[in-house]
PDB file of N, CA and C in Angstrom:
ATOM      1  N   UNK A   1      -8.376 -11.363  -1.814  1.00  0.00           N
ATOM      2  CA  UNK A   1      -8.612 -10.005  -2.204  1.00  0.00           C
ATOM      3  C   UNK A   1      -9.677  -9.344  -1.327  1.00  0.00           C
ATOM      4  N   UNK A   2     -10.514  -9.626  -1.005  1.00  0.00           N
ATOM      5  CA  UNK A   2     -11.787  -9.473  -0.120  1.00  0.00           C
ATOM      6  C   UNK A   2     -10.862  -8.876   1.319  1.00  0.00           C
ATOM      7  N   UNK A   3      -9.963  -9.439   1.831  1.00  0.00           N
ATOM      8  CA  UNK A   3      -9.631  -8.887   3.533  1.00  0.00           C
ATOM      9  C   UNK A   3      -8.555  -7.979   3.246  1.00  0.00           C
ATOM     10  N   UNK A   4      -8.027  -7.284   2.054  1.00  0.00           N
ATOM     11  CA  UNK A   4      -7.775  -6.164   1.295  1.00  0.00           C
ATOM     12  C   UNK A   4      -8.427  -5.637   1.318  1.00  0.00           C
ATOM     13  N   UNK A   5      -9.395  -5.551   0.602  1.00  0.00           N
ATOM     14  CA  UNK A   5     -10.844  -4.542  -0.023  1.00  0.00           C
ATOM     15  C   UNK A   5     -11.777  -4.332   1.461  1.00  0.00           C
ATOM     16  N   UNK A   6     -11.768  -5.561   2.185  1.00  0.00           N
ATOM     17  CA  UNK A   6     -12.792  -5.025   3.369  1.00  0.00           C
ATOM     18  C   UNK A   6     -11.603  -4.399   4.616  1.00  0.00           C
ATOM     19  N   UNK A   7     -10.144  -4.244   4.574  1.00  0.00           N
ATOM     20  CA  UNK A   7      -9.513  -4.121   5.450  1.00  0.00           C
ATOM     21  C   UNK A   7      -9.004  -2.609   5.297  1.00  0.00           C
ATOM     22  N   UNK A   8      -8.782  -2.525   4.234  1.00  0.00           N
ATOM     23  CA  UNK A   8      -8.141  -0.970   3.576  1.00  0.00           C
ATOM     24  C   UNK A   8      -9.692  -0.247   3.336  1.00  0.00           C
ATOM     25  N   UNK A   9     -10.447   0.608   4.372  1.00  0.00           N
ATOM     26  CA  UNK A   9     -11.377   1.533   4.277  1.00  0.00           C
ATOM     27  C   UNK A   9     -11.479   2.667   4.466  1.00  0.00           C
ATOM     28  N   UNK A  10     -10.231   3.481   5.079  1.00  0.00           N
ATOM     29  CA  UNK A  10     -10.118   4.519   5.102  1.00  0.00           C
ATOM     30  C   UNK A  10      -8.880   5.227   4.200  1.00  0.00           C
ATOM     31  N   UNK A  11      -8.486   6.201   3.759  1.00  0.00           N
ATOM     32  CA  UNK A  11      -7.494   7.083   3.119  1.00  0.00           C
ATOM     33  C   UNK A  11      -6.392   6.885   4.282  1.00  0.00           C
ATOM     34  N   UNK A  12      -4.617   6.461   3.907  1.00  0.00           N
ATOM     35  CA  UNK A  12      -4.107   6.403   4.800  1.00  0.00           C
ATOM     36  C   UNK A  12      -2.540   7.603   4.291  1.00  0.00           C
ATOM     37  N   UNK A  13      -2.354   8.068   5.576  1.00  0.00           N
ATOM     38  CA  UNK A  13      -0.569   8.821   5.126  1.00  0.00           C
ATOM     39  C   UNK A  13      -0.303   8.398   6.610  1.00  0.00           C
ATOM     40  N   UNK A  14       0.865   9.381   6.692  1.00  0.00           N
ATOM     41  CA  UNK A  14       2.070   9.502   7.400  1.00  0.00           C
ATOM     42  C   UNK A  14       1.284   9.570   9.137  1.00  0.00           C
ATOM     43  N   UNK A  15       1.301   8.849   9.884  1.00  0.00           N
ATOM     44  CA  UNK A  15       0.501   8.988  11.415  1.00  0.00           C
ATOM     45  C   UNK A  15      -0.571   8.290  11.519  1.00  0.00           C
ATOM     46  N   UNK A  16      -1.142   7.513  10.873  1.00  0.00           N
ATOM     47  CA  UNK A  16      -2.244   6.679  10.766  1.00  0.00           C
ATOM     48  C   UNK A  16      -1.413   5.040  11.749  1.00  0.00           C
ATOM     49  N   UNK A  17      -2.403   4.826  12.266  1.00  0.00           N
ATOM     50  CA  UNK A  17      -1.881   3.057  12.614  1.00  0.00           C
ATOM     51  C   UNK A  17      -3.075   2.096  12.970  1.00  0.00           C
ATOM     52  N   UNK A  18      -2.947   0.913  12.617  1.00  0.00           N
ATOM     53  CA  UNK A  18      -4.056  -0.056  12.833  1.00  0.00           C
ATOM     54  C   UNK A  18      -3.967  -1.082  11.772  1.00  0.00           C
ATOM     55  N   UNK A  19      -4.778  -2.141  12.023  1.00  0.00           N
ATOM     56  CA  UNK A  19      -4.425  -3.381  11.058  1.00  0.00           C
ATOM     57  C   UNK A  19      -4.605  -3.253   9.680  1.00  0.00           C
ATOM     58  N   UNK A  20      -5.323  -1.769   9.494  1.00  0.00           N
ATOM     59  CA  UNK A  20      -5.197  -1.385   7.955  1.00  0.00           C
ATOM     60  C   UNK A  20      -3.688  -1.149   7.367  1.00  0.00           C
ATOM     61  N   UNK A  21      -3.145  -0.450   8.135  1.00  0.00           N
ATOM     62  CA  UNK A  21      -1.485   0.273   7.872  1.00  0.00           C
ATOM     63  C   UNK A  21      -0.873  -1.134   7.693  1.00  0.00           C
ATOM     64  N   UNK A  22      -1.090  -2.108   8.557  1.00  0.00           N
ATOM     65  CA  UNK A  22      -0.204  -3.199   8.297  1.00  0.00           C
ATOM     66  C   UNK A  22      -0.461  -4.100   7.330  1.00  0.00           C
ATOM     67  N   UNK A  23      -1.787  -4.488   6.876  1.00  0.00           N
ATOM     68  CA  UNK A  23      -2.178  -5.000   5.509  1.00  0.00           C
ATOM     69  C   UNK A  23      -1.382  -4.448   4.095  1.00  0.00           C
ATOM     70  N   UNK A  24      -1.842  -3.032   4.635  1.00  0.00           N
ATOM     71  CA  UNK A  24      -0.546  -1.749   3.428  1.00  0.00           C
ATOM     72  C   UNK A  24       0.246  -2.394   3.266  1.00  0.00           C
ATOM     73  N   UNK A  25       1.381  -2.194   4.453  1.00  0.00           N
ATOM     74  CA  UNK A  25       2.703  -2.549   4.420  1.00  0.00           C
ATOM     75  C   UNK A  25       3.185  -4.089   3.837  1.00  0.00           C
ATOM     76  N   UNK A  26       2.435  -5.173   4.243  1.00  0.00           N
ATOM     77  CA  UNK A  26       2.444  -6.195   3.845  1.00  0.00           C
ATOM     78  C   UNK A  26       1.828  -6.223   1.714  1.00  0.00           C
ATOM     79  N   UNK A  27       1.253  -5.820   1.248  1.00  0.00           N
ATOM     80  CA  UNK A  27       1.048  -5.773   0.337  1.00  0.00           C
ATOM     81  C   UNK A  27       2.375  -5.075  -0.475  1.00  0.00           C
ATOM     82  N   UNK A  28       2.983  -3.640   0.094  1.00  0.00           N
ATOM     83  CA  UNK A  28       3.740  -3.281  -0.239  1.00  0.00           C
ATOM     84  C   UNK A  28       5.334  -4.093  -0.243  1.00  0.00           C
ATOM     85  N   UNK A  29       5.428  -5.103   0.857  1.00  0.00           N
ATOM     86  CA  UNK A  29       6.473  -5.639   0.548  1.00  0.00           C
ATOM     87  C   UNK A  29       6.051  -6.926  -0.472  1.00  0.00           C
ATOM     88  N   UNK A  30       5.252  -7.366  -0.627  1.00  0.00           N
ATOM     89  CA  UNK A  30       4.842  -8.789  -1.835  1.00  0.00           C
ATOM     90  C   UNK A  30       4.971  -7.491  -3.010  1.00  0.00           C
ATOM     91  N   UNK A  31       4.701  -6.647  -3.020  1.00  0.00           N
ATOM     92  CA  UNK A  31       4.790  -5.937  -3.763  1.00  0.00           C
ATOM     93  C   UNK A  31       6.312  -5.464  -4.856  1.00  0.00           C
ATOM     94  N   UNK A  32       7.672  -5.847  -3.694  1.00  0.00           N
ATOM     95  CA  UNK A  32       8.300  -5.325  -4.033  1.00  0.00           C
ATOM     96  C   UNK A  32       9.245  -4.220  -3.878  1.00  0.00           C
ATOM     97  N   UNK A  33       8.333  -3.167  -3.148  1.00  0.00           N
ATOM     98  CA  UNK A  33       9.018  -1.802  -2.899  1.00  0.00           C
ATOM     99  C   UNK A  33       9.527  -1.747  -2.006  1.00  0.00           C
ATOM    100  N   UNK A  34       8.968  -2.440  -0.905  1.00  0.00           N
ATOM    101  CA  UNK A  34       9.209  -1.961   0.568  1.00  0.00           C
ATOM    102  C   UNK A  34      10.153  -2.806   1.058  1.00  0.00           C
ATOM    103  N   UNK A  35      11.921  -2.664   0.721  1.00  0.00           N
ATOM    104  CA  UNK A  35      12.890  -3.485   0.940  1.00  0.00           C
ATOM    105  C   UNK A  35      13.279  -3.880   2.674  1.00  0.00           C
ATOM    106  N   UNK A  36      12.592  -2.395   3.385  1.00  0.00           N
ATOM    107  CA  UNK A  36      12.971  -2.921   4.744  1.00  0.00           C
ATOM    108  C   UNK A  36      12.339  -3.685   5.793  1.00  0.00           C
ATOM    109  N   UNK A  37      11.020  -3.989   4.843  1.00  0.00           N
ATOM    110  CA  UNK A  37       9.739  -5.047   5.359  1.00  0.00           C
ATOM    111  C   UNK A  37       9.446  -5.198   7.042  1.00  0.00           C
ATOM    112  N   UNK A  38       9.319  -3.848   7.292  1.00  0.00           N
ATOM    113  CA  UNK A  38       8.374  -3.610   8.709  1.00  0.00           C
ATOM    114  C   UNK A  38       7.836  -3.188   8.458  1.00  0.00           C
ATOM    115  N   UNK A  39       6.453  -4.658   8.566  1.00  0.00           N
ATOM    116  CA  UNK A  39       5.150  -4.354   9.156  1.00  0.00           C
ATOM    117  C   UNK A  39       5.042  -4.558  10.602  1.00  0.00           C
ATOM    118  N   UNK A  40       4.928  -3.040  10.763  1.00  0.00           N
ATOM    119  CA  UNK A  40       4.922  -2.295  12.216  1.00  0.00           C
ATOM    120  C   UNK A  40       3.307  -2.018  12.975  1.00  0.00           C
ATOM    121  N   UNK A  41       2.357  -1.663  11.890  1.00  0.00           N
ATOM    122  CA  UNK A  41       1.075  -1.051  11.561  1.00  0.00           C
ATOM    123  C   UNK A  41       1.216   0.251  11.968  1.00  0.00           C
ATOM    124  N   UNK A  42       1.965   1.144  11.846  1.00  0.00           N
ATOM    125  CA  UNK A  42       2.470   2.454  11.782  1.00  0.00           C
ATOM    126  C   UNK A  42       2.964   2.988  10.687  1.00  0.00           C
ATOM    127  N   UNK A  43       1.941   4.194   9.792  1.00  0.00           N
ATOM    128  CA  UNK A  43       2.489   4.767   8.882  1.00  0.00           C
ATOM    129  C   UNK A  43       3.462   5.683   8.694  1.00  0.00           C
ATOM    130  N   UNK A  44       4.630   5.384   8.707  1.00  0.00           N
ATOM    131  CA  UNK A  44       6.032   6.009   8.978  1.00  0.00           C
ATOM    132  C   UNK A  44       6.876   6.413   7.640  1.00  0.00           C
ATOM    133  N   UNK A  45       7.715   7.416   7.892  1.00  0.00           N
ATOM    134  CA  UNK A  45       8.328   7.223   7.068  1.00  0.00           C
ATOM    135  C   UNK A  45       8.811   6.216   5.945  1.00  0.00           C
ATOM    136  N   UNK A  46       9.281   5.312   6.037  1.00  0.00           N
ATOM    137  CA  UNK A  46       9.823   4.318   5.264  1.00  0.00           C
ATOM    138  C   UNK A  46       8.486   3.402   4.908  1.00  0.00           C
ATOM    139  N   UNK A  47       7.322   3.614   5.519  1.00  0.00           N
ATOM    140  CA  UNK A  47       5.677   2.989   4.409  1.00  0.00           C
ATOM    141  C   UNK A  47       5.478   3.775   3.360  1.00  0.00           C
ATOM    142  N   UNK A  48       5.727   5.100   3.814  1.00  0.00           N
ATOM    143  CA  UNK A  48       5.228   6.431   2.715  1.00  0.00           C
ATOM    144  C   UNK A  48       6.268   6.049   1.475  1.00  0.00           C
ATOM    145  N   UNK A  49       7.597   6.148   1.875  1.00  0.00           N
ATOM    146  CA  UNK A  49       8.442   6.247   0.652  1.00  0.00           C
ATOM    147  C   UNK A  49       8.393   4.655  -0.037  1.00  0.00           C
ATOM    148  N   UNK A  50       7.785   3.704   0.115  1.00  0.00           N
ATOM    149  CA  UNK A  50       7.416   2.291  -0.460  1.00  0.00           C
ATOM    150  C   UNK A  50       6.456   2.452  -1.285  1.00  0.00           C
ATOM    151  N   UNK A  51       5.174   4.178  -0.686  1.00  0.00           N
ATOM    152  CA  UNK A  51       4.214   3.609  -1.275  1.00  0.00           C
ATOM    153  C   UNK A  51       4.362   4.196  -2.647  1.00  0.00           C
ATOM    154  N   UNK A  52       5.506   5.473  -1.995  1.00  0.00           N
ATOM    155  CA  UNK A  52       5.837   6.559  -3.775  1.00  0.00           C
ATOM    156  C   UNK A  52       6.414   5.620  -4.133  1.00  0.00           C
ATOM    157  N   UNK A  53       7.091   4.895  -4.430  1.00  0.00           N
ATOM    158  CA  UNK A  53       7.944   4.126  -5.048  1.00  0.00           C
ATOM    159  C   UNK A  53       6.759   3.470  -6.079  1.00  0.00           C
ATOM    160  N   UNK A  54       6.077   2.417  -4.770  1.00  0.00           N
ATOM    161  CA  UNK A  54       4.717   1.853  -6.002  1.00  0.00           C
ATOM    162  C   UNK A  54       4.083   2.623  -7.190  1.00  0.00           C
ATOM    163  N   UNK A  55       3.792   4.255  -6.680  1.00  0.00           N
ATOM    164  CA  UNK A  55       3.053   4.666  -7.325  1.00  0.00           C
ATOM    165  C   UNK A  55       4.150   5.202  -8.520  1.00  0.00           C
ATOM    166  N   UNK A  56       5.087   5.627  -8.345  1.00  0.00           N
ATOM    167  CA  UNK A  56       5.998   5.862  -9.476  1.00  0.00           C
ATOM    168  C   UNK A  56       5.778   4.963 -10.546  1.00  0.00           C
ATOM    169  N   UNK A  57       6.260   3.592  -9.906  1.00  0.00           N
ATOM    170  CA  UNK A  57       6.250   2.072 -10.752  1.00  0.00           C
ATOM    171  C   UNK A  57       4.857   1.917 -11.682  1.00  0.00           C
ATOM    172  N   UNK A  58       3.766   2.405 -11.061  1.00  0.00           N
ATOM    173  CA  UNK A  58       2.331   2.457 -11.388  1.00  0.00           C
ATOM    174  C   UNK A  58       2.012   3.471 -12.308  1.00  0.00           C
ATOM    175  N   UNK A  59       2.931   4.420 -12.410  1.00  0.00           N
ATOM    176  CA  UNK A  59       2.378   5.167 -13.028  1.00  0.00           C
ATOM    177  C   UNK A  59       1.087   6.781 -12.249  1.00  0.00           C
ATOM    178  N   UNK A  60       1.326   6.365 -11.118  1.00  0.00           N
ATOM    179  CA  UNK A  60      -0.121   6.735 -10.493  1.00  0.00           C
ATOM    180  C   UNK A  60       0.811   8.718 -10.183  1.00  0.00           C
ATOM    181  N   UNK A  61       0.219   9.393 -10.342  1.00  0.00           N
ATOM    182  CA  UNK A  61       0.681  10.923 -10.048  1.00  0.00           C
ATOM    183  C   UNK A  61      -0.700  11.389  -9.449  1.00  0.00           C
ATOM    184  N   UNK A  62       0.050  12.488  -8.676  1.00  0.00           N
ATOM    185  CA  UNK A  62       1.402  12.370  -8.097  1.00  0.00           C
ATOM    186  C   UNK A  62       1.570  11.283  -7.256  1.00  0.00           C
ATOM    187  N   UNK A  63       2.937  10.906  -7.047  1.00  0.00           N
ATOM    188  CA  UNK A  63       3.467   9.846  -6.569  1.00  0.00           C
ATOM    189  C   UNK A  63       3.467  10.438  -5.262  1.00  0.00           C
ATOM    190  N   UNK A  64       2.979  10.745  -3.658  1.00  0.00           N
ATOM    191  CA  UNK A  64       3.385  11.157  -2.940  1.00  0.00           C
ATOM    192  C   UNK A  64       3.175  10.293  -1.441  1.00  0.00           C
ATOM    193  N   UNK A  65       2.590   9.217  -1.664  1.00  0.00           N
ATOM    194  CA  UNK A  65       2.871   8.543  -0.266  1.00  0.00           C
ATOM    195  C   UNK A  65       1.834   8.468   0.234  1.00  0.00           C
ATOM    196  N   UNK A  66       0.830   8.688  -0.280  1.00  0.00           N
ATOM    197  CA  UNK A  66      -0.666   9.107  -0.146  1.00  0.00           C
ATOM    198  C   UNK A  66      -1.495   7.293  -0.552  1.00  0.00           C
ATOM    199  N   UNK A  67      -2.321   6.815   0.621  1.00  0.00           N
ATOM    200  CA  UNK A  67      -3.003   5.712   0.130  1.00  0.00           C
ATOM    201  C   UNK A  67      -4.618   6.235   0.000  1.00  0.00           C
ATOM    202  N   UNK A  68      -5.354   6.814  -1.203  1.00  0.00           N
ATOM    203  CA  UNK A  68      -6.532   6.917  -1.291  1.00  0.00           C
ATOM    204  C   UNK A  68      -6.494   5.828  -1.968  1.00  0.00           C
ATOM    205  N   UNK A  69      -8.282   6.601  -2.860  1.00  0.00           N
ATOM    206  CA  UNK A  69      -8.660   5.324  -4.030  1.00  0.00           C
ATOM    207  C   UNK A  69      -8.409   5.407  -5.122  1.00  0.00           C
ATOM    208  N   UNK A  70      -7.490   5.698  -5.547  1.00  0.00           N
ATOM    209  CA  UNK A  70      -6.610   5.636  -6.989  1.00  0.00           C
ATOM    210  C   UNK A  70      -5.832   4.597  -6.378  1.00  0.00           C
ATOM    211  N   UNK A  71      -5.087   4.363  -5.841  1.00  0.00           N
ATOM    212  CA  UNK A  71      -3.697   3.256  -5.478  1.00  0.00           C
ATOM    213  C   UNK A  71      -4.547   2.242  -4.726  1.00  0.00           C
ATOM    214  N   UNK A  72      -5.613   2.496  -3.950  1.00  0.00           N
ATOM    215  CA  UNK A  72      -6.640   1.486  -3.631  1.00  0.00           C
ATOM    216  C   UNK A  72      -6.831   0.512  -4.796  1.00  0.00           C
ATOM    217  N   UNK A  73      -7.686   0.973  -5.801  1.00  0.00           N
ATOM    218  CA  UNK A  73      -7.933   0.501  -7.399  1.00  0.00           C
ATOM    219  C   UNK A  73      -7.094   0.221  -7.614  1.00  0.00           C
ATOM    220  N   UNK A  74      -6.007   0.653  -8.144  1.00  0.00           N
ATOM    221  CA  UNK A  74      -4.792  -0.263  -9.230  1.00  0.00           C
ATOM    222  C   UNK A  74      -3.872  -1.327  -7.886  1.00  0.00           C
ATOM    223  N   UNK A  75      -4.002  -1.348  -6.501  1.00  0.00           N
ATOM    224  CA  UNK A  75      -3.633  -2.699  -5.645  1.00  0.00           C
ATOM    225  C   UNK A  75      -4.468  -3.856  -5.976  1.00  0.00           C
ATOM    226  N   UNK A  76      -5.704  -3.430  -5.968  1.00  0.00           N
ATOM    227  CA  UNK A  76      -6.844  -4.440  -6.290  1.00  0.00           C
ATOM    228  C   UNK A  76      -7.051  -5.097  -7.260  1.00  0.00           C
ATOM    229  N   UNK A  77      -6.814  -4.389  -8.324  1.00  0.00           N
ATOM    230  CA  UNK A  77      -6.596  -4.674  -9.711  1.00  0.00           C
ATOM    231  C   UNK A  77      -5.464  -5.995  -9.890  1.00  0.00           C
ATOM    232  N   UNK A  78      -4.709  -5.166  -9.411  1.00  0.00           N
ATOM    233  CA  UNK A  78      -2.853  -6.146  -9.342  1.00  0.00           C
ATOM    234  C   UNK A  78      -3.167  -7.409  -8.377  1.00  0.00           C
ATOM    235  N   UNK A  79      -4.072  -7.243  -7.703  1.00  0.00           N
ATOM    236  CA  UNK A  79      -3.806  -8.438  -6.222  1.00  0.00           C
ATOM    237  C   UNK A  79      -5.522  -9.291  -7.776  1.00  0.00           C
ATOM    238  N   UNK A  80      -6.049  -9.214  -8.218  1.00  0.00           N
ATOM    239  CA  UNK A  80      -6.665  -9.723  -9.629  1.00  0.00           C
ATOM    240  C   UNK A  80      -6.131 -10.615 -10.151  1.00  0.00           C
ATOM    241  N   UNK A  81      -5.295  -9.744 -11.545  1.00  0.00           N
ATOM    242  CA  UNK A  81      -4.314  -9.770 -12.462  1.00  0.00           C
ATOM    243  C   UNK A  81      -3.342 -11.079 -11.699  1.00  0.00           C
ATOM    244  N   UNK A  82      -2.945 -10.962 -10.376  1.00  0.00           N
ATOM    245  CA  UNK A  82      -2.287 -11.853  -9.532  1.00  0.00           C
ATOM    246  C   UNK A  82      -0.754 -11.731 -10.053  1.00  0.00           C
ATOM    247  N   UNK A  83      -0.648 -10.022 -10.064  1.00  0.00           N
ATOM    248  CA  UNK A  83       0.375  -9.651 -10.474  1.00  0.00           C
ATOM    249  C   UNK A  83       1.603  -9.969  -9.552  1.00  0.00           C
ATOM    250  N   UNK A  84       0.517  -9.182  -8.203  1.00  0.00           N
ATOM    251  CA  UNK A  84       1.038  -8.966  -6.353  1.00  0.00           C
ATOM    252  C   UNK A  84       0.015  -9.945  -6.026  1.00  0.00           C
ATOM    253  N   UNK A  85       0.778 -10.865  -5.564  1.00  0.00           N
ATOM    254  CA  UNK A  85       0.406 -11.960  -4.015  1.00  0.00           C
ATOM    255  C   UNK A  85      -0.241 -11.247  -2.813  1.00  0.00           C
ATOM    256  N   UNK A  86      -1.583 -12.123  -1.990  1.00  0.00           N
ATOM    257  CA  UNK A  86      -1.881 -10.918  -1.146  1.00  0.00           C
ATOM    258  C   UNK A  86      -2.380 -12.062  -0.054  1.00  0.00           C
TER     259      UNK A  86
END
């Protein structure tokens, strides 16, 4: 949980890239959502619509593809709980 929490430090969307985006993406497919599982470290289309998907599933609104610290918190929580594998 720690190279989560120390890896994911900035707010991420759509044009962002670096080993943060790919931690994302990788969480997002243990996760579940992200059926086409490229981790690219490019926030692209098909990361964004994995991450609405999560946040739908989560409950989290708006659901829009957006990685702040609301979906920060409830990943962290879940990668805890040892809901999501990380």
């Amino acid at each position: 949980m720690a190279l989560f929490n120390n890896a994911l430090q900035r707010n991420l969307s759509v044009g962002f890239s670096g080993r943060d985006v790919t931690i994302l993406q990788q969480f997002l497919i243990n996760a579940g959502v992200y059926p086409e599982a490229r981790v690219t470290g490019y926030f692209g289309q098909l990361t964004k619509f994995a991450l609405q998907k999560f946040q739908q599933e989560q409950n989290i609104s708006p659901a829009v593809g957006y990685f702040g610290p609301i979906t920060k918190k409830r990943m962290s929580n879940l990668i805890k709980l040892r809901d999501v594998s990380f």
